[in-house]
Every structure is written in structure tokens, then in C-alpha cells.
N, C-alpha and C. Protein backbone atom coordinates (compact mmCIF):
# COMPACT_ATOMS: atom_id res chain seq x y z
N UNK A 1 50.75 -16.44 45.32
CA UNK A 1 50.61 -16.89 46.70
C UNK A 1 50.69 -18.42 46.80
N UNK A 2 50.15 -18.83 45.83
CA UNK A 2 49.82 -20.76 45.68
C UNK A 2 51.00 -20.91 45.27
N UNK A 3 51.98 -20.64 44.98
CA UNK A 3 53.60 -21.04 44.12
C UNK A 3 54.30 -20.70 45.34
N UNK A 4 54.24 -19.72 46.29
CA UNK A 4 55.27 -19.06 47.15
C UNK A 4 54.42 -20.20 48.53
N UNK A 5 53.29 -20.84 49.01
CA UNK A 5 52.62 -22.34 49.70
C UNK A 5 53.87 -23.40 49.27
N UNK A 6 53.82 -23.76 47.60
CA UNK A 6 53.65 -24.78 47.17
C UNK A 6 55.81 -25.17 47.61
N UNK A 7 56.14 -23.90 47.53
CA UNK A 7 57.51 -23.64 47.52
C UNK A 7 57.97 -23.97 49.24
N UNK A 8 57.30 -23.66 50.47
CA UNK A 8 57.40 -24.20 51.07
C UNK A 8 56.95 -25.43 51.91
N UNK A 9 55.93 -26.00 50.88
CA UNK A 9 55.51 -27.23 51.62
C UNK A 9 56.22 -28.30 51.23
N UNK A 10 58.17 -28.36 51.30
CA UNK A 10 58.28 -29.60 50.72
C UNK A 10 58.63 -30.49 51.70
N UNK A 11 58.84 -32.21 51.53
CA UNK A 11 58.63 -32.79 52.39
C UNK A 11 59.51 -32.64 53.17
N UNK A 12 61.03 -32.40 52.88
CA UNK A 12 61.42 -31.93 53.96
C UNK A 12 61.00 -31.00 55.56
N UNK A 13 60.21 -29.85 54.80
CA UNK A 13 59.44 -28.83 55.59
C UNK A 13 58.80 -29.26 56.14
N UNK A 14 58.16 -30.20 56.01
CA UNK A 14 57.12 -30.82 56.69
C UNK A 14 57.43 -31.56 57.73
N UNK A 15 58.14 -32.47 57.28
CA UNK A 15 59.04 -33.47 58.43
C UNK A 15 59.69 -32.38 59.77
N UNK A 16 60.19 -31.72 59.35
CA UNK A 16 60.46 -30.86 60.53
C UNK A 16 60.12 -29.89 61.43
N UNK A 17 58.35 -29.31 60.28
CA UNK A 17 57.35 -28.92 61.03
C UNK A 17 56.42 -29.76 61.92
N UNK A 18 56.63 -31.17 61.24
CA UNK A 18 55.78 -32.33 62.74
C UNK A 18 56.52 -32.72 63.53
N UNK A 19 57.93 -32.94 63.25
CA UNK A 19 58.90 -33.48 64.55
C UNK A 19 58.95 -32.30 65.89
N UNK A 20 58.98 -30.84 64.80
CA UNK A 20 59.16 -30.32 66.52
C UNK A 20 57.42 -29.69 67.00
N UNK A 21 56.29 -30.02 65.91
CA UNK A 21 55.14 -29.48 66.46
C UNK A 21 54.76 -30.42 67.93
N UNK A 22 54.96 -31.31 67.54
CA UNK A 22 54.63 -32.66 68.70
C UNK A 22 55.53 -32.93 70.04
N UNK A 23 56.57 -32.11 69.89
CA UNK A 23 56.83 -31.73 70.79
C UNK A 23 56.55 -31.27 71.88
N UNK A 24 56.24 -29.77 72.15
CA UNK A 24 55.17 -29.48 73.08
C UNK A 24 54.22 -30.29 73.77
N UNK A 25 53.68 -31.01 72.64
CA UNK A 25 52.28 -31.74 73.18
C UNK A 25 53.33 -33.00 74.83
N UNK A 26 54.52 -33.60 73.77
CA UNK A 26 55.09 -34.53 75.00
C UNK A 26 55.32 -33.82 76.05
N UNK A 27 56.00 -32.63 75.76
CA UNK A 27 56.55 -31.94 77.15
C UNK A 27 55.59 -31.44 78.31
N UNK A 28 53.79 -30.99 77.42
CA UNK A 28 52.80 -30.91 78.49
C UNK A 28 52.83 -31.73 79.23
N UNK A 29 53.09 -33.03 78.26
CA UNK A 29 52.55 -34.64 78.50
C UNK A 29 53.58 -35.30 80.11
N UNK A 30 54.79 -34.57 80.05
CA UNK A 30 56.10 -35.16 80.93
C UNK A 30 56.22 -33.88 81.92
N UNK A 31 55.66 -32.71 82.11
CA UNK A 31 55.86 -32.08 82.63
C UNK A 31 54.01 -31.63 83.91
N UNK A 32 53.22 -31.48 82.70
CA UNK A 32 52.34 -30.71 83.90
C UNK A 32 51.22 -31.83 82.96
N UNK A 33 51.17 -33.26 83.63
CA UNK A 33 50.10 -33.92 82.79
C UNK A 33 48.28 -33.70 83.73
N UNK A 34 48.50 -33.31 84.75
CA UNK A 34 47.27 -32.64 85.13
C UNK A 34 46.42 -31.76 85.02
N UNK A 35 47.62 -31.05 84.45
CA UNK A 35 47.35 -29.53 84.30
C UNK A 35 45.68 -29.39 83.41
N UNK A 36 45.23 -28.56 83.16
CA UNK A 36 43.78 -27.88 81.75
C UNK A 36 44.40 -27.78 80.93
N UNK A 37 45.51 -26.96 80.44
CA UNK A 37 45.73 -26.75 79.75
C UNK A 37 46.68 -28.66 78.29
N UNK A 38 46.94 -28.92 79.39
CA UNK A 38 47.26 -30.55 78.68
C UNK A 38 45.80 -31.28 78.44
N UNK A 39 44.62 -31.06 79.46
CA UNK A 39 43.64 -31.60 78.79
C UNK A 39 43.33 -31.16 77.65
N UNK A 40 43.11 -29.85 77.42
CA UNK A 40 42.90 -29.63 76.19
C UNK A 40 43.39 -29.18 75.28
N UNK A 41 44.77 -29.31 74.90
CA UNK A 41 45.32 -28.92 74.07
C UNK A 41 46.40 -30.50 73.77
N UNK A 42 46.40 -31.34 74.49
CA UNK A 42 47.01 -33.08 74.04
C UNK A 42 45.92 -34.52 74.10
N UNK A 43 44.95 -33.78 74.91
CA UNK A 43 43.58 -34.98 75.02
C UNK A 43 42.74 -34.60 74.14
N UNK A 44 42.56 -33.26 73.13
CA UNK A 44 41.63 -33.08 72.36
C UNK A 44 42.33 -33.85 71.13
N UNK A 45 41.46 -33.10 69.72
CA UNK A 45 41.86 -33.80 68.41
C UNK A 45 42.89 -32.52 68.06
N UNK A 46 43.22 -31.85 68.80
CA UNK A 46 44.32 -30.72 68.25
C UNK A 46 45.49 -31.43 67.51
N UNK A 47 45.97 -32.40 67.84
CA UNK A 47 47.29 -32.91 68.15
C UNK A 47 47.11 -33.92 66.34
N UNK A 48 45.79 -34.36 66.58
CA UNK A 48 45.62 -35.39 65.40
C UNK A 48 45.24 -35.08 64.26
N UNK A 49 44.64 -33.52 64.57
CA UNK A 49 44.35 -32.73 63.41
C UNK A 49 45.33 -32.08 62.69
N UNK A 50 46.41 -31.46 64.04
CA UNK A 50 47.64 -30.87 62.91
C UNK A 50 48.40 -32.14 61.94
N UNK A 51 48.72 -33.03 62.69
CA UNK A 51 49.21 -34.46 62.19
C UNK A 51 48.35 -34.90 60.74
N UNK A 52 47.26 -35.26 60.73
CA UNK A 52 45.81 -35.70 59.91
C UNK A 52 46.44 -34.68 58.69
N UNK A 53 46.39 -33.16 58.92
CA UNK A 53 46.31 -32.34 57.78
C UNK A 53 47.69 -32.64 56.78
N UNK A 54 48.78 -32.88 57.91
CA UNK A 54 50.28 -33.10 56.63
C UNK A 54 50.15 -34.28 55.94
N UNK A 55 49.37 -35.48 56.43
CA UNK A 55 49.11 -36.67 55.95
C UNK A 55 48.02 -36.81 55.01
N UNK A 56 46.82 -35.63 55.44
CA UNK A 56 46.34 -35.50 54.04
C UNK A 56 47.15 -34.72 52.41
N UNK A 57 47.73 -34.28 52.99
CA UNK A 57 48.16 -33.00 52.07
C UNK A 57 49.44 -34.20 51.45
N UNK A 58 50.52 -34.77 51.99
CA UNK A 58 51.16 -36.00 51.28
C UNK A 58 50.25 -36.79 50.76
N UNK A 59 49.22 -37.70 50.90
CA UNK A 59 48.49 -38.59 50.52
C UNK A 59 48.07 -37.64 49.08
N UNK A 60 47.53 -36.62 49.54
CA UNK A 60 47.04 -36.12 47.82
C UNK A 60 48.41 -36.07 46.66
N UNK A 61 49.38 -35.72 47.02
CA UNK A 61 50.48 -35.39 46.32
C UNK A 61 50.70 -36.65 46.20
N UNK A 62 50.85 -37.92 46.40
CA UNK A 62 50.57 -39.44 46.35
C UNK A 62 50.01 -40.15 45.10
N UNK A 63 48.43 -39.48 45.38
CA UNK A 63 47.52 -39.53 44.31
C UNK A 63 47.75 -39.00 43.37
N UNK A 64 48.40 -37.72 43.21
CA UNK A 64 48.60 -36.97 42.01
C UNK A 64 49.18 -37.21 41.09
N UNK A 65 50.39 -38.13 42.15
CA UNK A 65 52.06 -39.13 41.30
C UNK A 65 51.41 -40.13 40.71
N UNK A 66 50.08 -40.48 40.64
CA UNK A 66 49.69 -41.84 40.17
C UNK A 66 50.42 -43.13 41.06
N UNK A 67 51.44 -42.92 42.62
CA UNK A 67 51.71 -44.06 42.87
C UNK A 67 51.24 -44.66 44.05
N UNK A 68 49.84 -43.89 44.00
CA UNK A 68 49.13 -44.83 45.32
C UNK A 68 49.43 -46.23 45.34
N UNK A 69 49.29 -46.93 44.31
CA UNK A 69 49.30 -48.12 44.82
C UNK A 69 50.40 -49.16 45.65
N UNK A 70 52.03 -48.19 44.74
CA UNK A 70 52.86 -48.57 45.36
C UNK A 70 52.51 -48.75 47.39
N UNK A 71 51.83 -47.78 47.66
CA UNK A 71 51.53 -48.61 48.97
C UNK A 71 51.36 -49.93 49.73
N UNK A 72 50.26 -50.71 49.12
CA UNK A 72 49.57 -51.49 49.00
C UNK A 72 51.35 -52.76 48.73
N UNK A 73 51.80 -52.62 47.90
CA UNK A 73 52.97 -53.47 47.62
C UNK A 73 53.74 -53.60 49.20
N UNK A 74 53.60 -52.97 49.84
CA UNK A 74 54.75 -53.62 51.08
C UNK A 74 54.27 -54.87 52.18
N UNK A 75 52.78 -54.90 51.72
CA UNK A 75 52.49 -56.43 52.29
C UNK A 75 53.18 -57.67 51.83
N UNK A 76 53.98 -57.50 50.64
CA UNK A 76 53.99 -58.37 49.56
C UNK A 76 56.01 -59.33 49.70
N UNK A 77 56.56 -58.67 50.77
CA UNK A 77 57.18 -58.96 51.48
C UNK A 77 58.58 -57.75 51.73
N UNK A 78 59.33 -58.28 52.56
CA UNK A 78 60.30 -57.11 53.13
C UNK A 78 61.30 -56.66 52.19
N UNK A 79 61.15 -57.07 51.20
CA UNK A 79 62.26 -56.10 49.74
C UNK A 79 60.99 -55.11 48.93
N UNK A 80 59.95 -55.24 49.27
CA UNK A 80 58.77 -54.55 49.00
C UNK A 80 58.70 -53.42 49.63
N UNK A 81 58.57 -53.60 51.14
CA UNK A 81 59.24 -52.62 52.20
C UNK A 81 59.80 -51.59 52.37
N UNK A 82 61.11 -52.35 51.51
CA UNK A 82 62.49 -51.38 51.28
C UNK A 82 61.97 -50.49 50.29
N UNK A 83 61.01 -50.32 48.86
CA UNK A 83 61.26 -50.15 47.73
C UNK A 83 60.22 -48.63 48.16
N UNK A 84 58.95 -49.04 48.97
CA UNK A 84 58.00 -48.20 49.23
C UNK A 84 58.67 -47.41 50.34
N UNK A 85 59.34 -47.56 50.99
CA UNK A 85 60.34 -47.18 51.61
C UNK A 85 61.34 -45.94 51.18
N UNK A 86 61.52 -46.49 50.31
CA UNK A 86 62.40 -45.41 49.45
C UNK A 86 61.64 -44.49 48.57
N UNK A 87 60.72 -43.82 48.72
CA UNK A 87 60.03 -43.46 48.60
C UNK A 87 59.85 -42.51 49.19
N UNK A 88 60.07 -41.35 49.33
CA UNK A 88 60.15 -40.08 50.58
C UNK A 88 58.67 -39.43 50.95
N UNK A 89 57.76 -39.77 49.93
CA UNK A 89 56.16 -39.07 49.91
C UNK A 89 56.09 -40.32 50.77
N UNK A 90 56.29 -41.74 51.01
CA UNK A 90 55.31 -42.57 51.70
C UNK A 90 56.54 -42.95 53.16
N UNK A 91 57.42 -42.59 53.09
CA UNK A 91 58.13 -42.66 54.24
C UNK A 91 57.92 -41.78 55.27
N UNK A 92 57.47 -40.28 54.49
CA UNK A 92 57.11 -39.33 55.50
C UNK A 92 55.80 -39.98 56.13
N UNK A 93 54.91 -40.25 55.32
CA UNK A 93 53.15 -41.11 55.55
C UNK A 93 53.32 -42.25 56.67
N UNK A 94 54.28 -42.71 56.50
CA UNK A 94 54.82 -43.85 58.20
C UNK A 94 55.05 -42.92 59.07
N UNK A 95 55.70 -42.15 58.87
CA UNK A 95 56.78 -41.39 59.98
C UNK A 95 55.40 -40.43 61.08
N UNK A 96 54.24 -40.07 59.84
CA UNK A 96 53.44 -39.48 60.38
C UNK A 96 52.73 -40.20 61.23
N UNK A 97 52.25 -41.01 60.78
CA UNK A 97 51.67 -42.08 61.31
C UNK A 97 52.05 -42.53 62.63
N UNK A 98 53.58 -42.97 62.73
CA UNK A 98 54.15 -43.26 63.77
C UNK A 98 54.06 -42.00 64.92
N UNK A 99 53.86 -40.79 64.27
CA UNK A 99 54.17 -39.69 65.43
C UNK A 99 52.85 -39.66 66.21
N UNK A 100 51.47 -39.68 65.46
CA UNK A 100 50.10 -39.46 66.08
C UNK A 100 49.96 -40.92 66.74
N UNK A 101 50.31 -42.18 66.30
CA UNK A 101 49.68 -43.31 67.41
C UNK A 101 50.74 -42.86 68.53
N UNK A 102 51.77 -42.55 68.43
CA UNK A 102 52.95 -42.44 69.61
C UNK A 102 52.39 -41.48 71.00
N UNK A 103 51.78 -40.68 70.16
CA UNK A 103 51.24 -39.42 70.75
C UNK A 103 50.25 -39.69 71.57
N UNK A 104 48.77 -40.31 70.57
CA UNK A 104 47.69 -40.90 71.08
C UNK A 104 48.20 -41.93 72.27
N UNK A 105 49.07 -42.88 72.53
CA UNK A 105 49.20 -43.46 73.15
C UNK A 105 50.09 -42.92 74.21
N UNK A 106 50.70 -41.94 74.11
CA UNK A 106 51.58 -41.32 75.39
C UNK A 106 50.69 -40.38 76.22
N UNK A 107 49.08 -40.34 75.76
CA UNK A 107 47.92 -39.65 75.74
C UNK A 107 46.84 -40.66 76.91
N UNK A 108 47.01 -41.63 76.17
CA UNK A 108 46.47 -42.32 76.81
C UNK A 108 47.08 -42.83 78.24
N UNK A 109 48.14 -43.27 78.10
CA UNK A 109 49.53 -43.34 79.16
C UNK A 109 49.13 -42.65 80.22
N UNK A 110 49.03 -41.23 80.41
CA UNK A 110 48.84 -40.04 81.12
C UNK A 110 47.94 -40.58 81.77
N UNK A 111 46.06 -40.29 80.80
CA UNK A 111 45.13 -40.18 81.38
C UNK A 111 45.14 -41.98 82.60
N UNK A 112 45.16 -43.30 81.60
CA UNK A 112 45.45 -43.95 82.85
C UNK A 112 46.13 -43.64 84.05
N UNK A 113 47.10 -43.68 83.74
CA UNK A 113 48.09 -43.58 85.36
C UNK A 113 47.34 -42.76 86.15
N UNK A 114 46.79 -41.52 85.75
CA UNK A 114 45.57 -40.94 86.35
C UNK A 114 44.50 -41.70 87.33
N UNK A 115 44.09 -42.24 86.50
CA UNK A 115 43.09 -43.42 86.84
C UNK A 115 43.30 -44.59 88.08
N UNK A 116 44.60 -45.02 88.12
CA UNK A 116 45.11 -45.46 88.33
C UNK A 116 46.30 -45.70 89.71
N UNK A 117 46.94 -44.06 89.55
CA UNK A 117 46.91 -43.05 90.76
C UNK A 117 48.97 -43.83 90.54
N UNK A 118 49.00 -44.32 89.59
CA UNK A 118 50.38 -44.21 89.15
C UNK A 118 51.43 -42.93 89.19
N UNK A 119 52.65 -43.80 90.32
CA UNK A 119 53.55 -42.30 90.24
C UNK A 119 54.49 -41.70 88.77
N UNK A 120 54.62 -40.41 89.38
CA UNK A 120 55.14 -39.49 88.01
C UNK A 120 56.32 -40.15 87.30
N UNK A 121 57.01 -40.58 88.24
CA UNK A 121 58.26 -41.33 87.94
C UNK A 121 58.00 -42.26 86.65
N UNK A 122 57.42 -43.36 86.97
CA UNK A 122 57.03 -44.29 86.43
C UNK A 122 56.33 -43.88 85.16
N UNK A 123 55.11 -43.11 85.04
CA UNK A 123 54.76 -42.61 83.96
C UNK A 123 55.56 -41.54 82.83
N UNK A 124 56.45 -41.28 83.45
CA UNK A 124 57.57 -40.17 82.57
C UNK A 124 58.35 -41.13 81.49
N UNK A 125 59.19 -42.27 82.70
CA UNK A 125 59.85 -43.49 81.72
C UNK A 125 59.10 -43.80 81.10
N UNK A 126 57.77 -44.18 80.95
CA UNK A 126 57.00 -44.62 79.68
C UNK A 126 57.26 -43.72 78.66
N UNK A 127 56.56 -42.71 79.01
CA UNK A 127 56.55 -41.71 78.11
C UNK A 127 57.47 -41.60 77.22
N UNK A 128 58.84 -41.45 77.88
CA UNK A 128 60.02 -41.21 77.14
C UNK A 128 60.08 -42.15 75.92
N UNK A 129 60.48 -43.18 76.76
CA UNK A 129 60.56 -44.96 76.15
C UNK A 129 59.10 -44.93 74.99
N UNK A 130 58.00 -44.31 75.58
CA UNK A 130 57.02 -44.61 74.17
C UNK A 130 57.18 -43.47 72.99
N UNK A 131 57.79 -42.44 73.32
CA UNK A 131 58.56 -41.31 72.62
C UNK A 131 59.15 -41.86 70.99
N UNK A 132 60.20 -42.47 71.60
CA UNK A 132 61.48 -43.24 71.02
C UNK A 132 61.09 -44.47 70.81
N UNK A 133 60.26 -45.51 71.02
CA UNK A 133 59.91 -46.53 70.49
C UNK A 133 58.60 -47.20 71.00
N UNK A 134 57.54 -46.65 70.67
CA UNK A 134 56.25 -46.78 70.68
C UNK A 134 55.86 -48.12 71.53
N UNK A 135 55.98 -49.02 71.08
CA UNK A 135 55.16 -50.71 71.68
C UNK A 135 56.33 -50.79 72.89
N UNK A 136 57.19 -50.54 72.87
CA UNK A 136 58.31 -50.77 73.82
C UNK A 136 57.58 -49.99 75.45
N UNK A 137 57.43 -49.09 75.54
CA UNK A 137 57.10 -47.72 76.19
C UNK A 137 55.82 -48.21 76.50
N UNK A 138 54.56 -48.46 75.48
CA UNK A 138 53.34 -48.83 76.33
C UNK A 138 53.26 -50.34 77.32
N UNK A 139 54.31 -51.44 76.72
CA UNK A 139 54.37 -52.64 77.07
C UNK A 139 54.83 -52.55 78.45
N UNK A 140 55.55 -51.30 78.63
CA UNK A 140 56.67 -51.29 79.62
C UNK A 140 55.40 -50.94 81.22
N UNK A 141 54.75 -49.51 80.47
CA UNK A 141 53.69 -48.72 81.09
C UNK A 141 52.63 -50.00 81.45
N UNK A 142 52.62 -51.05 80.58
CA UNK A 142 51.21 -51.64 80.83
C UNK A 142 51.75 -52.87 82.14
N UNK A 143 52.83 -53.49 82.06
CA UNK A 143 53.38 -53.86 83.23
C UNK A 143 53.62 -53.37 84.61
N UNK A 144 53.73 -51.77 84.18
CA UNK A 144 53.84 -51.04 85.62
C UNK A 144 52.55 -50.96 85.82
N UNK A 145 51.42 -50.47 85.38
CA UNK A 145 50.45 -50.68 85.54
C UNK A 145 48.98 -51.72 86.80
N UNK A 146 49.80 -52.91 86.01
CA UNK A 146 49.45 -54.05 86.67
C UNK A 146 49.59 -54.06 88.68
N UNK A 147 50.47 -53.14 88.53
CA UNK A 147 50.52 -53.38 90.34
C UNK A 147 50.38 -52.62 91.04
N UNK A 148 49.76 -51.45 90.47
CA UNK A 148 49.10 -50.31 91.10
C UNK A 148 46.80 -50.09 90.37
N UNK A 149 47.15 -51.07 89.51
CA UNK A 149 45.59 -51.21 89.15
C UNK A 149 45.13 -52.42 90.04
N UNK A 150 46.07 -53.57 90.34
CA UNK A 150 46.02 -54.61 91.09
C UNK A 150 45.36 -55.44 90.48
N UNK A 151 45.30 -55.63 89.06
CA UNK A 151 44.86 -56.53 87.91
C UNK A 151 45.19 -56.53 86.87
N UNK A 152 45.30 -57.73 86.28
CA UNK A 152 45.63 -57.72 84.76
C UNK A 152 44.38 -58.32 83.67
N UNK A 153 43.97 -56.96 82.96
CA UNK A 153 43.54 -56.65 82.05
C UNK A 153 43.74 -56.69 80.53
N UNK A 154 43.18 -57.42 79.67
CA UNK A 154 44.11 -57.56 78.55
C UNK A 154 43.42 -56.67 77.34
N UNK A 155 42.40 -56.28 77.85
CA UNK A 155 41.73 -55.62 76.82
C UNK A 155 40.94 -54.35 77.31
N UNK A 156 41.23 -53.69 78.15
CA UNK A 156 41.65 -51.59 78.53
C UNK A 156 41.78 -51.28 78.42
């Protein structure tokens, strides 16, 4: 049973079990962001827990390679980057990474505009835009923001 797991958890599998799991969560997110069922199934830890578990489960296989540390090396400058980079156990570990803050923050996106009383329009283009390139999408959201909160806030 542990050989016929081990046989399909490879990183490939994985990568393509989080790209389209997180899915859903956006489409609650762009489609019915009022809804109960988006509260609790994209505002809970559902979303960070399925995410959390593939990132634990790479991180151990990480540890196992003995090349944790190679991590730690991409502070060390941008040919460092490239090297940890190339690296498919720690490229997936970004990629994950990138999908749960994207998430958390297209999460957050929602519940403001809520708050806020921001139209759908406006909050969808974020969304999208924070989809596909994270800081781009909230920067964009946090400008629209500004003129329906009728203040600028730098730390909310």
C-alpha cells in the first residue's frame, strides 16, 4: 500500500493536484464571494491545510535528501537562485508557497471589498490579476480600495 502512495506522490502529481485543487477555492472566490459556502470552505484553514500538507510532505523528502540547506543558499545572490531553483523538490516548495499567499490574499481581497461595499467588477479584476501575479493584483485592489474606503491606510 506504502509503495503503490509512494508511486503516486511524485512531484509532478503533486504540482497538478495543487494547481487545479485551488481552483475551486478562486472560482467560489470570483463567482459567489458572499455566498456560506465560500465562507467556509475559502475563509477557513481548508485551503491552507490542503496546501500546508504537500509542503510538508516535500519539505520531509528535502530533509531526507540531506539538501535542506541548499535552501538557505538563495539569499546568497541570483546565480544561487537559479541553482536552488533547479531543483524540482524546492521549486515545487515556492510554487506552493506562492499558491497559499495568492489565495490567502485573494481571501482577504473578498472579505475587504465586503467591508468596504466595493463593486464586483472591481474586485474580480483583482482577483484575476492577483491569480496570475500576486503583488500586482493586491496593489491594484489596494488602490481601488482607497476611494470607496475614502482613506488611505497603510497598514490594514
Amino acid at each position: 500500500m506504502i509503495n503503490n502512495l509512494t508511486i503516486l506522490l511524485t512531484l509532478e502529481n503533486i504540482y497538478l493536484f495543487v494547481n487545479w485543487s485551488v481552483v475551486p477555492f478562486w472560482l467560489l472566490l470570483l463567482l459567489v464571494p458572499n455566498h456560506n459556502f465560500t465562507k467556509i470552505f475559502v475563509h477557513s484553514i481548508l485551503p491552507s491545510l490542503l496546501l500546508a500538507g504537500a509542503y510538508f510532505f516535500i519539505a520531509y523528502n528535502i530533509y531526507q535528501e540531506g539538501s535542506i540547506f541548499l535552501g538557505f543558499e538563495l539569499y546568497l545572490g541570483l546565480e544561487n537562485l537559479y541553482t536552488v531553483f533547479s531543483n524540482e523538490s524546492f521549486l515545487l516548495i515556492f510554487w506552493l508557497h506562492f499558491l497559499s499567499i495568492s489565495l490567502f490574499v485573494g481571501s482577504w481581497i473578498v472579505r475587504d471589498a465586503q467591508k468596504y461595499s466595493v463593486p464586483r467588477v472591481f474586485v474580480a479584476t483583482s482577483l484575476i490579476i492577483t491569480y496570475f501575479s500576486g503583488p500586482v493584483g493586491i496593489v491594484l485592489y489596494w488602490f481601488l480600495r482607497i476611494f470607496f474606503a475614502k482613506k488611505i491606510n497603510f497598514n490594514e
